[in-house]
N, C-alpha and C. Protein backbone atom coordinates (compact mmCIF):
# COMPACT_ATOMS: atom_id res chain seq x y z
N UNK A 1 0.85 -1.19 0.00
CA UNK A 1 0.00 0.00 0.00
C UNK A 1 0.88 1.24 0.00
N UNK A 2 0.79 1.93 -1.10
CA UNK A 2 1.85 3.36 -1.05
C UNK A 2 1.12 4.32 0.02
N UNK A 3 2.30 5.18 0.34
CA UNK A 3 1.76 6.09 1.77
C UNK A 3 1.23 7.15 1.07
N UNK A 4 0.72 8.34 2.17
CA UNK A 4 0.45 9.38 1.30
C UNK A 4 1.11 10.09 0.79
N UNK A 5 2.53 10.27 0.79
CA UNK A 5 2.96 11.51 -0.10
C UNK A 5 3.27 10.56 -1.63
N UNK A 6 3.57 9.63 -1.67
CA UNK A 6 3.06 8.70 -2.55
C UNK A 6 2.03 8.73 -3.63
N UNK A 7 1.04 8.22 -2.62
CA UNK A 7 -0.35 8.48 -3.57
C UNK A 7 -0.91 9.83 -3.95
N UNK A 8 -0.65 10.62 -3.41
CA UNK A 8 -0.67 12.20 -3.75
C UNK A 8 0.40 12.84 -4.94
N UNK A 9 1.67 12.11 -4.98
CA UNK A 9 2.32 11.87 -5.90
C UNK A 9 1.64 11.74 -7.48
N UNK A 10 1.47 10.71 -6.84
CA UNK A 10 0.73 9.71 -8.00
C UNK A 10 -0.50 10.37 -8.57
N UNK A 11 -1.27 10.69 -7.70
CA UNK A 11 -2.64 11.79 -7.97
C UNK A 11 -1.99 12.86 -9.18
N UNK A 12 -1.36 13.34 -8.23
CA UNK A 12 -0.48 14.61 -9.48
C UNK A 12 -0.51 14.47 -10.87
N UNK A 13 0.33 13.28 -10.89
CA UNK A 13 1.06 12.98 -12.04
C UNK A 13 -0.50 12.80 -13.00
N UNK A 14 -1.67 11.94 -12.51
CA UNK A 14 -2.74 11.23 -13.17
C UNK A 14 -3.31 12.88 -13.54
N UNK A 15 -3.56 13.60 -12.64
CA UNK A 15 -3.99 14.99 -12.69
C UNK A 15 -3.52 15.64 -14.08
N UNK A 16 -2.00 15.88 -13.84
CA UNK A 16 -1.42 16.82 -14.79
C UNK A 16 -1.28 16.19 -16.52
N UNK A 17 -1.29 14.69 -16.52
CA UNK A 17 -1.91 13.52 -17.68
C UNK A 17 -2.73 14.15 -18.00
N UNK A 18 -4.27 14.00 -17.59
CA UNK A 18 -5.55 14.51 -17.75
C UNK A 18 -5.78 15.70 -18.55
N UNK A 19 -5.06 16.73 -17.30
CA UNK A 19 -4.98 17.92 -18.13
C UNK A 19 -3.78 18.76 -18.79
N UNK A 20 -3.12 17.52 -19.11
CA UNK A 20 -1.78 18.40 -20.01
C UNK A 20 -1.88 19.41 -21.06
N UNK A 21 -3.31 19.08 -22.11
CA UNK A 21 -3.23 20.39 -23.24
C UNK A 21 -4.17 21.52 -22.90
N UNK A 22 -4.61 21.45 -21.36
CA UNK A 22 -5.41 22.85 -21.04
C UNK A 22 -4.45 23.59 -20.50
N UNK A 23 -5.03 24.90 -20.29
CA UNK A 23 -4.52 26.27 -20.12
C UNK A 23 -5.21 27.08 -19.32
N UNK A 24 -4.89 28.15 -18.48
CA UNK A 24 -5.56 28.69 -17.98
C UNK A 24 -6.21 29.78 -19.03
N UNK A 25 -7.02 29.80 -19.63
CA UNK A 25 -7.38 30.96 -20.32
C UNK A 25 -7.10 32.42 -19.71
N UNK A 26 -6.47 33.37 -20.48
CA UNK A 26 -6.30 34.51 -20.53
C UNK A 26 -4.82 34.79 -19.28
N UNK A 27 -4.53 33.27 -18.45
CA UNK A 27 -3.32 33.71 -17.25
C UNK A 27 -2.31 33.41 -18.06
N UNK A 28 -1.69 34.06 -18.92
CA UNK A 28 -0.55 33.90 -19.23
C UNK A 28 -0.61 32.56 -20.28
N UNK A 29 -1.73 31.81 -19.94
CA UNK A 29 -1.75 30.77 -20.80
C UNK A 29 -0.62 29.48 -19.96
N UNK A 30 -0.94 29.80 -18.19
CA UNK A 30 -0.37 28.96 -17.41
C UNK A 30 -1.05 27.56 -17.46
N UNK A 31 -0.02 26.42 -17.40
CA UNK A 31 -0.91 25.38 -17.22
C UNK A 31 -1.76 25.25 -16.18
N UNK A 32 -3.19 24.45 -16.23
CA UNK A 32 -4.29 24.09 -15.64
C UNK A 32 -3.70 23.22 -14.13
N UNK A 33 -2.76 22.65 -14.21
CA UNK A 33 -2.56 22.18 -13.22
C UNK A 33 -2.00 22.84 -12.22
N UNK A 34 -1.58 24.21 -12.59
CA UNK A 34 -1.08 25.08 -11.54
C UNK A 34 -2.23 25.43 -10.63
N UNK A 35 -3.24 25.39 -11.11
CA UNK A 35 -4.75 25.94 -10.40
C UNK A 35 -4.92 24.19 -9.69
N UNK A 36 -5.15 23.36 -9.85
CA UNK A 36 -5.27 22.29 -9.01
C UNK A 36 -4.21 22.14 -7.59
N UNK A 37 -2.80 21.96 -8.27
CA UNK A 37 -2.06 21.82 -7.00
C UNK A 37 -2.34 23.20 -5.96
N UNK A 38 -2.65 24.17 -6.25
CA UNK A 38 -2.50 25.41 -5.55
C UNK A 38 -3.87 25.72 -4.64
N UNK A 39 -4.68 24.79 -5.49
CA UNK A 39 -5.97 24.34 -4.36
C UNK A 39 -5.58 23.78 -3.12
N UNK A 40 -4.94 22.53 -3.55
CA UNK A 40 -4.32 21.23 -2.82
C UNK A 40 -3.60 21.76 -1.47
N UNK A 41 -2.55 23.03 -2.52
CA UNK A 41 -1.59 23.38 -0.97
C UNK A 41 -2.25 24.05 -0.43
N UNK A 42 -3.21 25.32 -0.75
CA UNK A 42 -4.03 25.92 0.37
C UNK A 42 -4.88 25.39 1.62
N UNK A 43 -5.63 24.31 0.80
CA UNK A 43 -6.04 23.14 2.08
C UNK A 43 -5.21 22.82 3.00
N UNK A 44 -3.69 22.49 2.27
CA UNK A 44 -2.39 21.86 3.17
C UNK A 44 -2.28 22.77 4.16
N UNK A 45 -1.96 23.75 3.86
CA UNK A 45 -1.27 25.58 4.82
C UNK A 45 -2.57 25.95 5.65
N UNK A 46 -3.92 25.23 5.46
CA UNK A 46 -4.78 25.36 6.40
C UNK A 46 -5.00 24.60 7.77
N UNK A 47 -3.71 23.39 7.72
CA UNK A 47 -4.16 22.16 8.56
C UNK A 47 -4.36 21.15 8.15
N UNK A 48 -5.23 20.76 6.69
CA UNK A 48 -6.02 19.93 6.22
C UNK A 48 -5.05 18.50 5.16
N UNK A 49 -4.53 17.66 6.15
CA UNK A 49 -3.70 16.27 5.83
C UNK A 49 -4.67 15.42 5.38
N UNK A 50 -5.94 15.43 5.68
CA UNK A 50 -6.93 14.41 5.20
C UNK A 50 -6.53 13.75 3.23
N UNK A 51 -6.10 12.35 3.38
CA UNK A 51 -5.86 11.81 2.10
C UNK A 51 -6.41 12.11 1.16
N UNK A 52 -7.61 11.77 1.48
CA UNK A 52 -8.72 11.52 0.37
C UNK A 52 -9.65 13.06 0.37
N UNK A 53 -9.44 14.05 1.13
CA UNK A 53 -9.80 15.49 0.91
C UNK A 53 -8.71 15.91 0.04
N UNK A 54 -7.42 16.01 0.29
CA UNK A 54 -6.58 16.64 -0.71
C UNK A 54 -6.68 15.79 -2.00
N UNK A 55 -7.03 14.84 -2.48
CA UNK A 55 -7.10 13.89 -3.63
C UNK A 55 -7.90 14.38 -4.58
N UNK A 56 -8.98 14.42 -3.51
CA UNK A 56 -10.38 15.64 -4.24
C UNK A 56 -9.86 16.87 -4.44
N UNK A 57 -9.15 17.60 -3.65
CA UNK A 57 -8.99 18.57 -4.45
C UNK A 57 -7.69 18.65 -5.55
N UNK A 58 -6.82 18.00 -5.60
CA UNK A 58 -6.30 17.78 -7.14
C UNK A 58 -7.31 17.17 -8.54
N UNK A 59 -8.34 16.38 -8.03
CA UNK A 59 -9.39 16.29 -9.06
C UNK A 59 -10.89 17.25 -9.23
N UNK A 60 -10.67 18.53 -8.91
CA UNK A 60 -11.81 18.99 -8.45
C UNK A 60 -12.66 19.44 -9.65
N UNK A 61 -11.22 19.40 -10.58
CA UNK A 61 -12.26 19.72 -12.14
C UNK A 61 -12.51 18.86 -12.98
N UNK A 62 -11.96 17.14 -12.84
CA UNK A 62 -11.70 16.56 -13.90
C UNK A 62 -12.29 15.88 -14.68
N UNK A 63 -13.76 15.79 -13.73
CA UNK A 63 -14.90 15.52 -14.54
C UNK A 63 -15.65 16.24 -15.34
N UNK A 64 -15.39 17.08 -15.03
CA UNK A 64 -16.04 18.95 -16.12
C UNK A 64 -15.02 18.57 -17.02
N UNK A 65 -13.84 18.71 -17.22
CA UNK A 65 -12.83 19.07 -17.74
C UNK A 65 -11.98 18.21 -18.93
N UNK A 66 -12.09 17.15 -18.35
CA UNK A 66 -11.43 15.61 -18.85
C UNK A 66 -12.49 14.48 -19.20
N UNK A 67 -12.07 13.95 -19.85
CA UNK A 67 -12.80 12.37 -20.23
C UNK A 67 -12.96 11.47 -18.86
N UNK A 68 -12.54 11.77 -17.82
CA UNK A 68 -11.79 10.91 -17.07
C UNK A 68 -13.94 10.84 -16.42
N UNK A 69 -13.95 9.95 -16.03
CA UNK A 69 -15.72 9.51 -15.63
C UNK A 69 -15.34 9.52 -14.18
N UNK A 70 -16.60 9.69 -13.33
CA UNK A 70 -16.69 9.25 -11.96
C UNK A 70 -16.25 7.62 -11.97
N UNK A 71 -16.55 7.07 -12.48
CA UNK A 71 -16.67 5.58 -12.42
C UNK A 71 -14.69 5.18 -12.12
N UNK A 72 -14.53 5.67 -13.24
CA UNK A 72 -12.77 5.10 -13.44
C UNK A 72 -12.28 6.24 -12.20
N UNK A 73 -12.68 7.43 -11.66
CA UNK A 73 -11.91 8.34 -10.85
C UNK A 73 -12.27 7.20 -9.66
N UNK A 74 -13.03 6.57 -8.94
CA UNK A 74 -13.71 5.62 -8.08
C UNK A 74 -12.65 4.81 -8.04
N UNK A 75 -12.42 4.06 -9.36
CA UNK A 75 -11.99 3.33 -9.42
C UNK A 75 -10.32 2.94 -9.17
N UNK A 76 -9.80 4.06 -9.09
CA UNK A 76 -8.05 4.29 -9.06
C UNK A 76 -8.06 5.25 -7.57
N UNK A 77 -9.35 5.99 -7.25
CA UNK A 77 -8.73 6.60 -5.95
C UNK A 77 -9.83 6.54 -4.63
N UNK A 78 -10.69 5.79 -5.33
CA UNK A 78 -11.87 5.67 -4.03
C UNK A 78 -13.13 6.39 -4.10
N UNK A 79 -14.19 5.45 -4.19
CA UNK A 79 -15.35 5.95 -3.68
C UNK A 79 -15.75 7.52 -3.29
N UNK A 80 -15.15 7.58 -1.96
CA UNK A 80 -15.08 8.99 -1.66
C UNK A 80 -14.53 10.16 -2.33
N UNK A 81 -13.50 9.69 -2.75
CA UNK A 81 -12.65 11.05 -3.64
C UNK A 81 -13.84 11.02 -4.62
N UNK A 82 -13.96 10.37 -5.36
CA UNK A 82 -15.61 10.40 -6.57
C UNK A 82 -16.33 10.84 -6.27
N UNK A 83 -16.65 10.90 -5.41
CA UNK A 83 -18.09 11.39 -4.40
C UNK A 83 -18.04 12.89 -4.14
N UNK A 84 -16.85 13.20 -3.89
CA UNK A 84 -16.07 14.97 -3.36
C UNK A 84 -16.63 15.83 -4.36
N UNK A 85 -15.22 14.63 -5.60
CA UNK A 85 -15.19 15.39 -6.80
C UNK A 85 -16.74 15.64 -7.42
N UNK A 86 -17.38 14.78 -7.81
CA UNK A 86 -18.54 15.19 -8.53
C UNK A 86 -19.74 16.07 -7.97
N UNK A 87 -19.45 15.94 -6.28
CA UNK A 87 -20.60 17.09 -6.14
C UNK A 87 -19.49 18.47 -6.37
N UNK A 88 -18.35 18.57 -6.74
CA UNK A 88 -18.04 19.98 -6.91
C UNK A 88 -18.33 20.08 -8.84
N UNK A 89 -18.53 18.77 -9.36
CA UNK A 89 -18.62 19.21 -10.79
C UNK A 89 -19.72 20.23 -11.24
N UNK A 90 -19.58 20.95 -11.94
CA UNK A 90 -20.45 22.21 -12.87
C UNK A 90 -20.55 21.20 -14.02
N UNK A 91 -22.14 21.18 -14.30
CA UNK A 91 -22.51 20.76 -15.32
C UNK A 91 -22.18 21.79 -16.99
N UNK A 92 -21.29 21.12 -17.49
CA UNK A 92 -20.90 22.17 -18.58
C UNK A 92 -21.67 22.47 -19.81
N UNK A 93 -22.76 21.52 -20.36
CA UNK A 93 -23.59 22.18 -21.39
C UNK A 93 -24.27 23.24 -20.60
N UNK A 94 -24.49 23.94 -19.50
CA UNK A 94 -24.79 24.97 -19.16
C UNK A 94 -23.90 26.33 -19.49
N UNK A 95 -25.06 27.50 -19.62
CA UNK A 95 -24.12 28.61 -19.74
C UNK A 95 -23.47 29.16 -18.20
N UNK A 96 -22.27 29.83 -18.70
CA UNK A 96 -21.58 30.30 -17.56
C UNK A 96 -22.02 30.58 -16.03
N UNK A 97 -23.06 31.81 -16.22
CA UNK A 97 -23.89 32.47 -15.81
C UNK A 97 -24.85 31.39 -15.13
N UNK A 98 -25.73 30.35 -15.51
CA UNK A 98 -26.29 29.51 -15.00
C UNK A 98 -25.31 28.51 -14.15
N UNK A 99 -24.05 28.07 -14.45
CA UNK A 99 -23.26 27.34 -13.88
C UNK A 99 -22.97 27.93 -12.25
N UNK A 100 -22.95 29.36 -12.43
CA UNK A 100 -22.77 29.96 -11.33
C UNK A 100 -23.71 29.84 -9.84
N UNK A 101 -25.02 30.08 -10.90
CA UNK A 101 -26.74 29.86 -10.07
C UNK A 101 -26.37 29.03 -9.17
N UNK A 102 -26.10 27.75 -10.10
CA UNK A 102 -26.28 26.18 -9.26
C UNK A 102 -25.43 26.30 -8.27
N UNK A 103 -24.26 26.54 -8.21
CA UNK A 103 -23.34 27.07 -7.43
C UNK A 103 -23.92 27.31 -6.11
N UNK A 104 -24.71 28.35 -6.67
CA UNK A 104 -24.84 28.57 -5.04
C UNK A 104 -26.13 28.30 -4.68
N UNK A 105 -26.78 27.83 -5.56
CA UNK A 105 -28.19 27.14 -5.15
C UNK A 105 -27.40 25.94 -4.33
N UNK A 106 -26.52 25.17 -4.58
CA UNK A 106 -25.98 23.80 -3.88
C UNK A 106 -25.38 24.14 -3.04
N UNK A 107 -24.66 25.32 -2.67
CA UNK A 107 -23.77 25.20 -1.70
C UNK A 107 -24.02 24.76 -0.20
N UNK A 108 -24.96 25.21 -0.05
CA UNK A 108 -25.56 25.00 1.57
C UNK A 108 -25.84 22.75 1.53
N UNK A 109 -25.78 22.31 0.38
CA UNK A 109 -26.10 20.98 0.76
C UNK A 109 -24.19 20.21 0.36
N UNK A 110 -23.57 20.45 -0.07
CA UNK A 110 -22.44 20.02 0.03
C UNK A 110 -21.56 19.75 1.35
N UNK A 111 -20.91 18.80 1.09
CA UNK A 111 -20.22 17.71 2.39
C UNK A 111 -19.37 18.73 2.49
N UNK A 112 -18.59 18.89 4.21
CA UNK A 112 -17.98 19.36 4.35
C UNK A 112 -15.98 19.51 3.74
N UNK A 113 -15.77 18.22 3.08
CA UNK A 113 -14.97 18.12 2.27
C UNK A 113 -15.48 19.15 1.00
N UNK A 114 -16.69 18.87 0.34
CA UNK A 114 -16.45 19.87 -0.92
C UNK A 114 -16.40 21.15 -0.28
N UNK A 115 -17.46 21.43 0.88
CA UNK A 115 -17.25 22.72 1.39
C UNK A 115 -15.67 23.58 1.35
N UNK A 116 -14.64 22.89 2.02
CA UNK A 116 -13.18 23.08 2.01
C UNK A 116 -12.98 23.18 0.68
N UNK A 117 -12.88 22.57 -0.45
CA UNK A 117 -12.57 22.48 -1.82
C UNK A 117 -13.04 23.84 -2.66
N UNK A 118 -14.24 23.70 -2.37
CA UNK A 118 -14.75 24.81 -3.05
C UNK A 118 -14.11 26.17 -2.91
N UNK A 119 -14.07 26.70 -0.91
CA UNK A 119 -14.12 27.82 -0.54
C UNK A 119 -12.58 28.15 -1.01
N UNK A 120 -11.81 27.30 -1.23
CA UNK A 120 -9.77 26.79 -1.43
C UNK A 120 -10.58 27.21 -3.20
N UNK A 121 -10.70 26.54 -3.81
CA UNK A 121 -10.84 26.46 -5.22
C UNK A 121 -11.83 28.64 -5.42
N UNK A 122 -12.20 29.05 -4.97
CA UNK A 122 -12.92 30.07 -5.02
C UNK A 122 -11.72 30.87 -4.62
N UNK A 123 -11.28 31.57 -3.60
CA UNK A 123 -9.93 31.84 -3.33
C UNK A 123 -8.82 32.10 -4.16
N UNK A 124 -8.57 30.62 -4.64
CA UNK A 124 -7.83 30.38 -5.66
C UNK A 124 -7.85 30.91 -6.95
N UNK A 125 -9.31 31.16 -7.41
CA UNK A 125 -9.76 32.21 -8.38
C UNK A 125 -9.46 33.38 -8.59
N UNK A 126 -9.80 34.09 -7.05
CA UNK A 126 -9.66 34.95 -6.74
C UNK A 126 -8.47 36.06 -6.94
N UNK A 127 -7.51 35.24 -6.26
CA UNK A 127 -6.13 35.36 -6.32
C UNK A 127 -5.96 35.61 -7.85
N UNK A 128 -6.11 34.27 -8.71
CA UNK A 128 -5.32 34.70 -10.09
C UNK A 128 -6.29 35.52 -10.94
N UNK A 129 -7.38 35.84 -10.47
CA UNK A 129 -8.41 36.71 -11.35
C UNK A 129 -7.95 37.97 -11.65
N UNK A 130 -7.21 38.39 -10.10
CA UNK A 130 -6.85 39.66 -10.22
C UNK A 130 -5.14 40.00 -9.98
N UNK A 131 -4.51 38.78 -10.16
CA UNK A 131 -3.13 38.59 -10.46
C UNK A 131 -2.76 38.49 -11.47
N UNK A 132 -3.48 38.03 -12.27
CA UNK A 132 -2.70 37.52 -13.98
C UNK A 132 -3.19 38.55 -14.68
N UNK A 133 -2.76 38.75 -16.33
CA UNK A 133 -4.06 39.05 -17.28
C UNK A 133 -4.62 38.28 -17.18
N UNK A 134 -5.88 39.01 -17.39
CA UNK A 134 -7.24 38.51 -17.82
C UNK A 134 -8.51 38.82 -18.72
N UNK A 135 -8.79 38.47 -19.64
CA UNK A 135 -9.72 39.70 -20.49
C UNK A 135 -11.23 39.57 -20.20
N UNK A 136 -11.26 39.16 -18.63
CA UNK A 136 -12.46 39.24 -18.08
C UNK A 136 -12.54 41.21 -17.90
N UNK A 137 -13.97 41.54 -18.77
CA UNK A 137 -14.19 42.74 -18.29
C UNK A 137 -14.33 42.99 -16.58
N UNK A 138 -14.26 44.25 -16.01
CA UNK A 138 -14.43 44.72 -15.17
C UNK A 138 -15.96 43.92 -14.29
N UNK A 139 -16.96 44.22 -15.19
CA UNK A 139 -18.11 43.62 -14.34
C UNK A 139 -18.53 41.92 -13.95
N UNK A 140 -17.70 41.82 -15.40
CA UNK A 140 -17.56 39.80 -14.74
C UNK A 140 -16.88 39.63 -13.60
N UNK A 141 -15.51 40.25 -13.32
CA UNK A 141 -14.64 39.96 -12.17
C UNK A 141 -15.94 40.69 -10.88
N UNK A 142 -16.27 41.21 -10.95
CA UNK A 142 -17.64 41.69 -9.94
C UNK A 142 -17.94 40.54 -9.75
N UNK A 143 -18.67 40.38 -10.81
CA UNK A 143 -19.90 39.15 -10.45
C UNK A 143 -19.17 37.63 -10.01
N UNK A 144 -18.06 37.75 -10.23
CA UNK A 144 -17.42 36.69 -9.76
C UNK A 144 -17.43 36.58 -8.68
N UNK A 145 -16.77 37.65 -7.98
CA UNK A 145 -16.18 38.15 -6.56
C UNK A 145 -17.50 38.22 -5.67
N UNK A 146 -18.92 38.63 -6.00
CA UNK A 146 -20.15 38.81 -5.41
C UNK A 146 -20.64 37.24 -5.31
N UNK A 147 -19.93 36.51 -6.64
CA UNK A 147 -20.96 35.23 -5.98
C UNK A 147 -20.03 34.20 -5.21
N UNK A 148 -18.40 34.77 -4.90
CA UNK A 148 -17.71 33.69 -4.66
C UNK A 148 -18.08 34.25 -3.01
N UNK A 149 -18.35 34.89 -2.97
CA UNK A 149 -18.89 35.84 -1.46
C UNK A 149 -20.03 35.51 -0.49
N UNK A 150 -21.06 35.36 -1.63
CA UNK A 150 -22.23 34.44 -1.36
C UNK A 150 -22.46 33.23 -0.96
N UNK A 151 -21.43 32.57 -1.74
CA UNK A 151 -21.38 30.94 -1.77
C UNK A 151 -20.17 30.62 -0.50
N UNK A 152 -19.39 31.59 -0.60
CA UNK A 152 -18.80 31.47 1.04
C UNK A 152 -19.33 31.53 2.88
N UNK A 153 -20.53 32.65 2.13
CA UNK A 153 -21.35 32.93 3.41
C UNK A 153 -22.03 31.75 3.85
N UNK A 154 -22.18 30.93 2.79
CA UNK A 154 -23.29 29.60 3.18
C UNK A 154 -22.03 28.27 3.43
N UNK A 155 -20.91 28.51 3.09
CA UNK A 155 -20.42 27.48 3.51
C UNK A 155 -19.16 27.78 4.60
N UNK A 156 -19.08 28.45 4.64
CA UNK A 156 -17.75 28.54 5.71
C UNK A 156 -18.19 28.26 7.18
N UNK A 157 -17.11 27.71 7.98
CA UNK A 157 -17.63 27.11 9.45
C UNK A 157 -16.67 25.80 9.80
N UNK A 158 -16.46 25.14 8.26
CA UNK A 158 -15.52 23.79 8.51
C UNK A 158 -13.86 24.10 9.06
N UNK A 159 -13.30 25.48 8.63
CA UNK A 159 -11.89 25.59 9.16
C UNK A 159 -11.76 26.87 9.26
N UNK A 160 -11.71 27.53 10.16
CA UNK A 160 -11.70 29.26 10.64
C UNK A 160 -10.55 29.45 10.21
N UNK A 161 -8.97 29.01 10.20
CA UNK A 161 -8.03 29.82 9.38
C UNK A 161 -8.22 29.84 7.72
N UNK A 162 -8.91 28.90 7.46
CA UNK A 162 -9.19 28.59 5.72
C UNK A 162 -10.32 30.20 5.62
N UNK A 163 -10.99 30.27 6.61
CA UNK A 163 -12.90 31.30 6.21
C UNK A 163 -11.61 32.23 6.48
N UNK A 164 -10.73 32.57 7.65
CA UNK A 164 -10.07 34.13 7.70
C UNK A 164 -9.38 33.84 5.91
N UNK A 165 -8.69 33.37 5.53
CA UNK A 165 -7.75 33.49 4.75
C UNK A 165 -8.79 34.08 3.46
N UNK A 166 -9.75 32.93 3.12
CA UNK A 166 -10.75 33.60 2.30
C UNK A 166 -11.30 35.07 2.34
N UNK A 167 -11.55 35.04 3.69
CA UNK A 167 -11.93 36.67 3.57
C UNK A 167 -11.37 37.68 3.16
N UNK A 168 -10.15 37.36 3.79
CA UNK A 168 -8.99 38.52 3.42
C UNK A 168 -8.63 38.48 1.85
N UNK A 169 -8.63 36.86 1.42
CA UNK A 169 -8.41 36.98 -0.19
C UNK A 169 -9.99 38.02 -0.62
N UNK A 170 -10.61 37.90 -0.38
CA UNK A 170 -11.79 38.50 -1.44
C UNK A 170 -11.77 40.36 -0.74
N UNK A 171 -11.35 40.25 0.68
CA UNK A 171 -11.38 41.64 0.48
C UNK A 171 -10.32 42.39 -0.04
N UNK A 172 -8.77 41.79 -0.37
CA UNK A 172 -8.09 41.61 -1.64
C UNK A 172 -8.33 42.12 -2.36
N UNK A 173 -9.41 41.06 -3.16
CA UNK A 173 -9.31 41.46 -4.74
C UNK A 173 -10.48 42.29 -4.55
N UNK A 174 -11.46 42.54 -3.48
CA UNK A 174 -12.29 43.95 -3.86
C UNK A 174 -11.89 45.27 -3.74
N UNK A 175 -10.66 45.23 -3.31
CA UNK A 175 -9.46 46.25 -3.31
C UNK A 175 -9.16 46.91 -4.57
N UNK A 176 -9.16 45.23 -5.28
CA UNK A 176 -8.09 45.27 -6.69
C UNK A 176 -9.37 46.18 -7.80
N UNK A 177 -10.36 45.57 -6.77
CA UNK A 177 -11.57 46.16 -8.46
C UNK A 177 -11.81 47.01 -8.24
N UNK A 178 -11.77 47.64 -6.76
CA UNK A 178 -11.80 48.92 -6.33
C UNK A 178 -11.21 50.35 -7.39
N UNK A 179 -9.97 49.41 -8.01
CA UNK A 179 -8.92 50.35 -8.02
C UNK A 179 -8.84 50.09 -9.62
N UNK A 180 -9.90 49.47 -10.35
CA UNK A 180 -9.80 49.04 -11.61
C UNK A 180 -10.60 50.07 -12.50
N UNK A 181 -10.09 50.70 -13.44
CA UNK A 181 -10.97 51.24 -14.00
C UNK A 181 -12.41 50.34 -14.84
N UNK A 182 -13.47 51.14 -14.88
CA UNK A 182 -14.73 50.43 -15.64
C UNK A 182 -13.84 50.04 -17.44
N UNK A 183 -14.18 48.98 -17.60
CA UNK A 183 -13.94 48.83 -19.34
C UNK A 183 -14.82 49.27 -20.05
């Protein structure tokens, strides 16, 4: 049985496979996997060693994202990690804007693992929304920032240095838009 820095290893590697020819749109055109592991370590720098929580969050997109099915993700990392991952999946024949809705129509019923994932994965947005280029106009990064705000209010409670860190990231970047001219 490999240990965890091992199988987290290993997660990586299956991760960055998956999504080797994506990109972050508009960041520089950084790879996609920089946004996964950087989920991963924020959970880490919060406390959060749980195996199969950090697993989920290196797969938090890969069913949106990748071919890769709940079934075979089950199948190589467990039940539970499947289980994480797919209640954080966004159904993608939806438009943007609706993807968001559900968002936070669900948030209040998600396990406290996606809870962590999400509020780490939202954050994480956050951060490079208003770090990188981006040719998100001015009022999308709003509406981003208003619903990653929302969907925090209903889930935060599982790790008080993770909800401070969030906060401070979003009052951050409402700094940043503060200071952004309208496009």
């Amino acid at each position: 049985m490999p240990n965890t820095s091992h199988r987290l290893l290993k997660a990586a590697v299956f991760a960055a496979e998956q999504h080797q020819y994506q990109r972050r749109a508009g960041y520089d055109r950084l790879p996609y996997l920089n946004h996964l592991l950087k989920v991963a370590e924020i959970l880490a720098r919060f406390g959060e060693t749980n195996e199969t929580l950090l697993l989920a969050a290196l797969f938090h997109d890969i069913l949106e994202d990748t071919p890769v099915t709940q079934e075979e993700l089950a199948q190589h990392y467990g039940a539970n990690v499947a289980g994480i991952v797919a209640e954080l999946t966004d159904d993608m024949s939806l438009p943007y804007a609706a993807r968001k809705e559900l968002q936070l129509a669900n948030a209040s019923s998600l396990s406290k693992e996606a809870r962590k994932i999400r509020l780490a994965d939202k954050g994480a947005n956050l951060r490079d929304i208003f770090t990188y280029p981006i040719d998100w106009p001015v009022e999308k990064k709003a509406a981003y920032l208003q619903n990653s705000r929302q969907i925090a209010a209903l889930i935060k409670g599982e790790n008080p240095a993770l909800d401070q860190w969030f906060d401070q990231t979003a009052d951050w970047a409402g700094a940043q838009l503060a200071n952004t001219a309208p496009q």
